[in-house]
N, C-alpha and C. Protein backbone atom coordinates (compact mmCIF):
# COMPACT_ATOMS: atom_id res chain seq x y z
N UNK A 1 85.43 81.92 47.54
CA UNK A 1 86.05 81.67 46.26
C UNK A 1 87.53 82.00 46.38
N UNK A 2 88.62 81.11 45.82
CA UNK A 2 89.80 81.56 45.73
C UNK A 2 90.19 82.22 44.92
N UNK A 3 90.65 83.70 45.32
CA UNK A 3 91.08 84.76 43.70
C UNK A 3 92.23 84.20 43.09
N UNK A 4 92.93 83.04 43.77
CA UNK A 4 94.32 82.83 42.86
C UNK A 4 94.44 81.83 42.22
N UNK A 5 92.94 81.48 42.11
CA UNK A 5 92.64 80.42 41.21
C UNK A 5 92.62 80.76 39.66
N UNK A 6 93.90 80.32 39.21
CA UNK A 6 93.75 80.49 37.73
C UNK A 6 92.54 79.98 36.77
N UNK A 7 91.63 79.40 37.18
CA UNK A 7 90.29 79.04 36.63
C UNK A 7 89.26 80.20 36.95
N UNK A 8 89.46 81.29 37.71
CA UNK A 8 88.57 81.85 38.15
C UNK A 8 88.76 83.08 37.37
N UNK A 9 88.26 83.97 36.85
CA UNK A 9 88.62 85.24 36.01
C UNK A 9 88.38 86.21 37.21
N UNK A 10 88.84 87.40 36.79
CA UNK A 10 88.79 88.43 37.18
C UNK A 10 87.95 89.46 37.06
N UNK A 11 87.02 89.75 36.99
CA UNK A 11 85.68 90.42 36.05
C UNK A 11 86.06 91.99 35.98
N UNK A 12 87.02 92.66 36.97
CA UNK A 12 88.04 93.95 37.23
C UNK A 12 88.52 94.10 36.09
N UNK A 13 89.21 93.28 35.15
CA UNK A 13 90.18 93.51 34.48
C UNK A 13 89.32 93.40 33.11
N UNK A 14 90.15 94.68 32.21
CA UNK A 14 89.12 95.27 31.31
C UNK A 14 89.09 93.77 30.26
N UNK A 15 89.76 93.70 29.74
CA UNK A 15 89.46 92.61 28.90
C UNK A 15 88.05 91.41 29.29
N UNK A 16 88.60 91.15 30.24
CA UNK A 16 87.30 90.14 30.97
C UNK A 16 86.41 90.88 31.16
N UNK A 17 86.54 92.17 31.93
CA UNK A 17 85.21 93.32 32.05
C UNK A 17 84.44 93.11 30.72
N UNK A 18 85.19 93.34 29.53
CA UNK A 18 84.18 93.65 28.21
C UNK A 18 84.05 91.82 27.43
N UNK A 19 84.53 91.50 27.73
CA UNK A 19 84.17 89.85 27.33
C UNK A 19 82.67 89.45 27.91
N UNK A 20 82.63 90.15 29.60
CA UNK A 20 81.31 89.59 30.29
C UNK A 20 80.69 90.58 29.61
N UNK A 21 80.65 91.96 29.25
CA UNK A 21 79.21 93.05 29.07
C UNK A 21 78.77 92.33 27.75
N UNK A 22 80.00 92.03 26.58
CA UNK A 22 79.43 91.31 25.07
C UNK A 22 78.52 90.26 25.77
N UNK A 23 79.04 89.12 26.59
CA UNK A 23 78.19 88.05 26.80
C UNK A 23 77.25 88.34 27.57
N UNK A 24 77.04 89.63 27.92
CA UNK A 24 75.49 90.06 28.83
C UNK A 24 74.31 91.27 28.05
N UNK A 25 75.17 91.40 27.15
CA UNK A 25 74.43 92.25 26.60
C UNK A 25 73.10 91.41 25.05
N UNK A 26 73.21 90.49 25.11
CA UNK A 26 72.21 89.49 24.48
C UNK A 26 71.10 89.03 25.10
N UNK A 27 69.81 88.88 24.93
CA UNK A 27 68.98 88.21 25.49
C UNK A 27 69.03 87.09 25.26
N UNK A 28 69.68 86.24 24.21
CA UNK A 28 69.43 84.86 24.10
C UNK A 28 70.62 84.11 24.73
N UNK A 29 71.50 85.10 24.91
CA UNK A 29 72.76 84.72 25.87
C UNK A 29 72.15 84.88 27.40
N UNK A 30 71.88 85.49 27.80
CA UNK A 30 71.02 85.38 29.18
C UNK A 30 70.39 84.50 29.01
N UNK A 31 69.53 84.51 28.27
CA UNK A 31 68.39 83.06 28.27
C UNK A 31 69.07 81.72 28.57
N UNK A 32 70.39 81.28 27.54
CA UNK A 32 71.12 80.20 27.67
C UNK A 32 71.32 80.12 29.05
N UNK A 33 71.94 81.52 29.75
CA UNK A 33 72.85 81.10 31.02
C UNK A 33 71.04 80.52 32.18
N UNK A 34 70.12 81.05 31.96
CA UNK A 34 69.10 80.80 32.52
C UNK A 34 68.41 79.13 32.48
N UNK A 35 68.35 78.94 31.43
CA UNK A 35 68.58 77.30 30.68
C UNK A 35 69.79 76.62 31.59
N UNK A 36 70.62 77.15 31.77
CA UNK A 36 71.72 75.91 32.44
C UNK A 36 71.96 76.40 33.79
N UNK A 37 70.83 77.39 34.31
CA UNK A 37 71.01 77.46 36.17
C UNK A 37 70.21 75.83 36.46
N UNK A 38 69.35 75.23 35.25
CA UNK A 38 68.63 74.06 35.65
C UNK A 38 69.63 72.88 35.90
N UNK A 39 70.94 73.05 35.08
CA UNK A 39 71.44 71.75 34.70
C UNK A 39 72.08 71.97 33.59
N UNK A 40 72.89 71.08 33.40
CA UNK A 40 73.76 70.58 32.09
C UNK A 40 72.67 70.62 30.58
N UNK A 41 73.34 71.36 29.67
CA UNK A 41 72.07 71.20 28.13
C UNK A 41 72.97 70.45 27.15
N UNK A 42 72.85 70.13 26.20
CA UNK A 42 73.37 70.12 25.04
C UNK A 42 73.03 71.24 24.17
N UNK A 43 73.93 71.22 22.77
CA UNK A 43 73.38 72.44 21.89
C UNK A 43 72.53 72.15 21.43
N UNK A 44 72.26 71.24 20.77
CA UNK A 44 70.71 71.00 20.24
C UNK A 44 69.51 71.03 21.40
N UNK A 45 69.56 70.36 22.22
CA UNK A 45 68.19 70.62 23.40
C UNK A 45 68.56 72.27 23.53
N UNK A 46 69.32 72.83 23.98
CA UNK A 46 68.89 74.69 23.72
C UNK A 46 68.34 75.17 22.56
N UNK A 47 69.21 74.53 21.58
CA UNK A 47 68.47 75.28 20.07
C UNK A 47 66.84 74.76 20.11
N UNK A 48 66.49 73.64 20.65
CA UNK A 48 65.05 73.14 20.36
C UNK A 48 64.25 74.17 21.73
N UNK A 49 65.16 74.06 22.83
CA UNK A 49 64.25 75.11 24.13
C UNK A 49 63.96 76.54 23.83
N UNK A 50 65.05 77.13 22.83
CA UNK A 50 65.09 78.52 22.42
C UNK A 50 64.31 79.03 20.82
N UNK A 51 63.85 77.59 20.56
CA UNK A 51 63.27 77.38 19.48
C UNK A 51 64.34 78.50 17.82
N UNK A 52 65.04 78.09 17.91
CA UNK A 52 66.51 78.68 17.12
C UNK A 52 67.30 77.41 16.78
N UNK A 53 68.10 77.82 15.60
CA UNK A 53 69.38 76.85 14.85
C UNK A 53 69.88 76.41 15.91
N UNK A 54 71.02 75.01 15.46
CA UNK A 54 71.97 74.70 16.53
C UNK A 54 73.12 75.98 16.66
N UNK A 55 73.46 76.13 15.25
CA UNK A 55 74.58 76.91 14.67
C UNK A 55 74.28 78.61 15.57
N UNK A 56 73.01 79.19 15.61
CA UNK A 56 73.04 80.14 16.36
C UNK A 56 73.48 79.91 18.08
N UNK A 57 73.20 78.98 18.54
CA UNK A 57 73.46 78.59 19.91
C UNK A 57 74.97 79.07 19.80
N UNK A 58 74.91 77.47 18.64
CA UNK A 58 76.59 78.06 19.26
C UNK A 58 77.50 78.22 18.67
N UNK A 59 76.79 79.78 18.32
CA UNK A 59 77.52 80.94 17.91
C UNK A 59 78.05 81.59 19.37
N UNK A 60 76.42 81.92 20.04
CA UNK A 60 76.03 82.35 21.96
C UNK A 60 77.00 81.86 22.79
N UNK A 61 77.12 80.53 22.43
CA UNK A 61 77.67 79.95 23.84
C UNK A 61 79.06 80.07 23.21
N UNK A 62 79.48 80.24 22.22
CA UNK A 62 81.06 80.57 22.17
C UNK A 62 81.86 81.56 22.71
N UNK A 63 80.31 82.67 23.13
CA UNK A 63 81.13 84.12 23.27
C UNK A 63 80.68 84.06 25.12
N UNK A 64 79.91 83.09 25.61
CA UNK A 64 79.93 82.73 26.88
C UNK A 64 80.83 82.30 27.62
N UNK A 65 81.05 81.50 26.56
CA UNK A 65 82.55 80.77 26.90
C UNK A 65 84.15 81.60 27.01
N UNK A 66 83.61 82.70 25.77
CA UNK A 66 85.24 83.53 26.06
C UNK A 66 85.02 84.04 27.46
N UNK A 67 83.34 84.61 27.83
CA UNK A 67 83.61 85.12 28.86
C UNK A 67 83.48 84.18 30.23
N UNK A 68 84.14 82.69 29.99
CA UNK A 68 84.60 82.03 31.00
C UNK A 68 82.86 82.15 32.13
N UNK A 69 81.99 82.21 31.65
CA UNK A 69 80.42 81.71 31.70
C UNK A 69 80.13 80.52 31.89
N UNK A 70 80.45 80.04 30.73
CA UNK A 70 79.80 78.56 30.54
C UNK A 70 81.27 77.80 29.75
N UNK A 71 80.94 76.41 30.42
CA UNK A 71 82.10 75.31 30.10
C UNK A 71 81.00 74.28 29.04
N UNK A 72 82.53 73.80 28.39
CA UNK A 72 81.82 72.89 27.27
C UNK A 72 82.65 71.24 27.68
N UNK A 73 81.90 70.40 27.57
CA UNK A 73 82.56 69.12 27.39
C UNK A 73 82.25 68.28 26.73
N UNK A 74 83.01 67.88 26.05
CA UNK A 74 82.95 66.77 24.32
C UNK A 74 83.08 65.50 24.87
N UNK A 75 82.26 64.74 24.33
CA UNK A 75 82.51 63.45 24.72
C UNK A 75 81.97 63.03 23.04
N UNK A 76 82.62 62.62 22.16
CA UNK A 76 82.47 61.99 20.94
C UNK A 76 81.50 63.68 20.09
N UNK A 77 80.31 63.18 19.58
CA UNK A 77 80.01 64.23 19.03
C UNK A 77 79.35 64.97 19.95
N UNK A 78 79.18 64.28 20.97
CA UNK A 78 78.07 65.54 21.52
C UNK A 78 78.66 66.36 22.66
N UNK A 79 78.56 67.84 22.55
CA UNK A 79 78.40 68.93 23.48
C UNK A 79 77.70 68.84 24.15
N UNK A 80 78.18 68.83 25.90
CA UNK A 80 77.67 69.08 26.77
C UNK A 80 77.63 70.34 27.57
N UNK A 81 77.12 71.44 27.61
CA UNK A 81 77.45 72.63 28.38
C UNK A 81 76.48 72.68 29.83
N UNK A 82 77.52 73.38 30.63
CA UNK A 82 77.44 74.13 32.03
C UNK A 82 77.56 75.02 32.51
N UNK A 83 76.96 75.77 33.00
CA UNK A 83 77.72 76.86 33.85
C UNK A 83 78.79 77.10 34.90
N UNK A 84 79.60 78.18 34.50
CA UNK A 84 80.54 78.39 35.40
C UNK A 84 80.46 78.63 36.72
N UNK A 85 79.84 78.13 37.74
CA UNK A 85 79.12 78.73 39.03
C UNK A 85 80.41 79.72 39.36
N UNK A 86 81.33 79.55 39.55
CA UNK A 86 82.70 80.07 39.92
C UNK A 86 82.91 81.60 39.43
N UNK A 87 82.62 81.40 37.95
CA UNK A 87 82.81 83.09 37.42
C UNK A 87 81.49 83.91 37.18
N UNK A 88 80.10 82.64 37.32
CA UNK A 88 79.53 83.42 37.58
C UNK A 88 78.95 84.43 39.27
N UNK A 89 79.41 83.76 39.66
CA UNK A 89 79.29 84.49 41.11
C UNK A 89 80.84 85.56 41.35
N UNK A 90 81.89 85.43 40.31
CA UNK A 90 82.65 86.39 40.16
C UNK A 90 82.26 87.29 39.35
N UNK A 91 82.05 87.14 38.16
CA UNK A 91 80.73 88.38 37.61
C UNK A 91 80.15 89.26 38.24
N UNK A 92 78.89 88.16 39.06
CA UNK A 92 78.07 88.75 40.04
C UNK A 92 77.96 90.06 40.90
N UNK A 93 79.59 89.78 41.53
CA UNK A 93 80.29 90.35 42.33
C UNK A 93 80.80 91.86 41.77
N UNK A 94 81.01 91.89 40.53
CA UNK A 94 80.99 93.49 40.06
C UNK A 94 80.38 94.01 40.39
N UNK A 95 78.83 93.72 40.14
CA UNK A 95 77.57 94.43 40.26
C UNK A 95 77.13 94.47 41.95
N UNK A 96 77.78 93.67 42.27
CA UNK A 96 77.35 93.94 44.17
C UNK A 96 76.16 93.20 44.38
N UNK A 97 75.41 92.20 43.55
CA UNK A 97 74.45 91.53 44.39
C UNK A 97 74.54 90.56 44.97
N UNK A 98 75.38 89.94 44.86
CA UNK A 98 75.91 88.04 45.31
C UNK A 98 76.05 88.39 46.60
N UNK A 99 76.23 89.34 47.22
CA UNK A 99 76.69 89.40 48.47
C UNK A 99 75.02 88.71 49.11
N UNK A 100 73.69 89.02 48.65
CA UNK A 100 72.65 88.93 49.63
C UNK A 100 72.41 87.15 49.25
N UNK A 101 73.15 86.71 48.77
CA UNK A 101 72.66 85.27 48.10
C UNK A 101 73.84 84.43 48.98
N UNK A 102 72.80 83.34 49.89
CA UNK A 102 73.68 82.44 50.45
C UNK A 102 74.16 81.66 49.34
N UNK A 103 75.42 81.11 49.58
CA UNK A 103 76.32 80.09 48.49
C UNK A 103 76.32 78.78 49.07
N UNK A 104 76.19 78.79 50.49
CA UNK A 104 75.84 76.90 50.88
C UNK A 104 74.46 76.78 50.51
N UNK A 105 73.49 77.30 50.34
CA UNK A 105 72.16 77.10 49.69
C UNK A 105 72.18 76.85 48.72
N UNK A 106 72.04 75.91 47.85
CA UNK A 106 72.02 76.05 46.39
C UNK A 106 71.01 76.14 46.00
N UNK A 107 69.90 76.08 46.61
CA UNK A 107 68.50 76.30 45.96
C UNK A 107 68.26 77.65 45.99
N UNK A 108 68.77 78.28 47.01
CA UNK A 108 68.73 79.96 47.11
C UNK A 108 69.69 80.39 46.31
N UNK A 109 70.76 79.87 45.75
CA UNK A 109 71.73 80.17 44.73
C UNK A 109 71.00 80.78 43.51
N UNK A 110 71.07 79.29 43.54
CA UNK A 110 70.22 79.28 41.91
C UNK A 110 68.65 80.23 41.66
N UNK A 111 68.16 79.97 42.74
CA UNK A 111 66.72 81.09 42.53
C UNK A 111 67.16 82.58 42.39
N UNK A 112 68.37 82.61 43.00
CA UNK A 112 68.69 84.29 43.22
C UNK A 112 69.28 84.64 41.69
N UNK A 113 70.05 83.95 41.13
CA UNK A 113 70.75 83.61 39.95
C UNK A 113 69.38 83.88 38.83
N UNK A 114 68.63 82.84 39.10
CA UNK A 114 67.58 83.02 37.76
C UNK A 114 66.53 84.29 37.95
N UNK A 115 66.70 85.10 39.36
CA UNK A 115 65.95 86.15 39.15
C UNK A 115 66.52 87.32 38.61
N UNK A 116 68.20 87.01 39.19
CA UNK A 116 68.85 88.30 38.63
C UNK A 116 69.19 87.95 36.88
N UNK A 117 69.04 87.04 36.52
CA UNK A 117 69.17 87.15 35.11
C UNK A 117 68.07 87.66 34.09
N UNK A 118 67.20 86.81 35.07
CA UNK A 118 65.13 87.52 34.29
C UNK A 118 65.33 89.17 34.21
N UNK A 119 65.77 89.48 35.64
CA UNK A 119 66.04 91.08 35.88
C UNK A 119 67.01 91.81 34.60
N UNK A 120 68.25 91.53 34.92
CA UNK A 120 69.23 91.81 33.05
C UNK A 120 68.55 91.60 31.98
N UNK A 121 68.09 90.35 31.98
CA UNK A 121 67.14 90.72 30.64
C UNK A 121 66.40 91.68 30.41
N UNK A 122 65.32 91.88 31.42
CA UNK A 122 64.13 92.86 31.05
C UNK A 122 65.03 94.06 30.87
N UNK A 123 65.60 94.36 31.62
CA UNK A 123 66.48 95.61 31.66
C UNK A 123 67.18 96.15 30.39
N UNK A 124 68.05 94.71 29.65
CA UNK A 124 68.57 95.01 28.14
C UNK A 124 67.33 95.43 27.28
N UNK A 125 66.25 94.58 27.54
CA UNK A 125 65.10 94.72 26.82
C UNK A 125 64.53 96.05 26.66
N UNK A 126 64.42 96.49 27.92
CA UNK A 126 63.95 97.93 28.35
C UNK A 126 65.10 99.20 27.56
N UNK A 127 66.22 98.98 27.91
CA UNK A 127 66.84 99.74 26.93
C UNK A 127 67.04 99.84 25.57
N UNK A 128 66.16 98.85 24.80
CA UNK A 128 66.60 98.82 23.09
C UNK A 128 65.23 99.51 22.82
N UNK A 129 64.40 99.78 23.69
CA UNK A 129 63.30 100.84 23.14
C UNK A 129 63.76 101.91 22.36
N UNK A 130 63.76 102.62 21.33
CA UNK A 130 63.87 103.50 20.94
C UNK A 130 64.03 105.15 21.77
N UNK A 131 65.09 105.91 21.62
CA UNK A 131 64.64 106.76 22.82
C UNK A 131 64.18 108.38 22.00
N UNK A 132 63.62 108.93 22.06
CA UNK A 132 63.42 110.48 21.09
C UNK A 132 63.90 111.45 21.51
C-alpha cells in the first residue's frame, strides 16, 4: 500500500483513530462492512439483507464513510456502495492482524476479512453484557 496516497487514511492519527472505533463500535456497521466483503450493495438491498429502514442504513454507512470504510457512487438515484479495501487493510493494520493475510489472494483476503469482522462483532457483543 502507498502511505502517500492521499486516498489512503492514516488510522495513527487521532481523528481517523476515533472516526474508525465510532464506525467499529456498531454491530450493524460491522454487519454492513461484512455485506460488502461479498460485493457492491445498494442501500435498499442492505436495508432488506439487515432487515432495517433504508434511512437507518444510511444513517451506518455515513459514519463508514467518514471513516473512509466504505465508498459511495451515485449514478442517478441509486447508491451504490463498496468497500474501501485500501483503508480497510489500513485499519487492519492498527490492530496487527493483516500482516497473516495474503493480499494477492483475494479469496484469502476476503475470508480473513469476514472472519475478523464476525470476531469484532462477537467481541462488541460480548462487551455490552452488563458487568456487576
Amino acid at each position: 500500500m502507498d502511505e502517500s496516497d492521499p486516498n489512503v487514511f492514516s488510522p495513527l492519527e487521532g481523528e481517523n483513530r476515533q472516526k474508525l472505533f465510532k464506525a467499529l463500535e456498531s454491530e450493524t456497521r460491522l454487519e454492513i462492512l461484512r455485506l460488502l466483503l461479498d460485493g457492491e450493495k445498494y442501500i435498499q438491498e442492505l436495508a432488506r439483507l439487515l432487515d432495517v429502514s433504508a434511512p437507518f442504513v444510511a444513517k451506518n454507512v455515513k459514519i463508514l464513510e467518514d471513516a473512509d470504510l466504505v465508498t459511495r457512487n451515485i449514478y442517478g438515484n441509486t447508491h451504490v456502495l463498496n468497500i474501501n479495501e485500501n483503508n480497510i487493510y489500513s485499519a487492519l493494520d492498527l490492530f496487527g492482524v493483516i500482516k497473516e493475510i495474503d493480499r494477492q489472494n483475494d479469496k484469502c483476503m476476503m475470508n480473513g476479512l469476514k472472519k475478523l469482522i464476525a470476531s469484532e462483532a462477537k467481541e462488541i457483543q460480548n462487551n455490552k453484557t452488563p458487568k456487576k
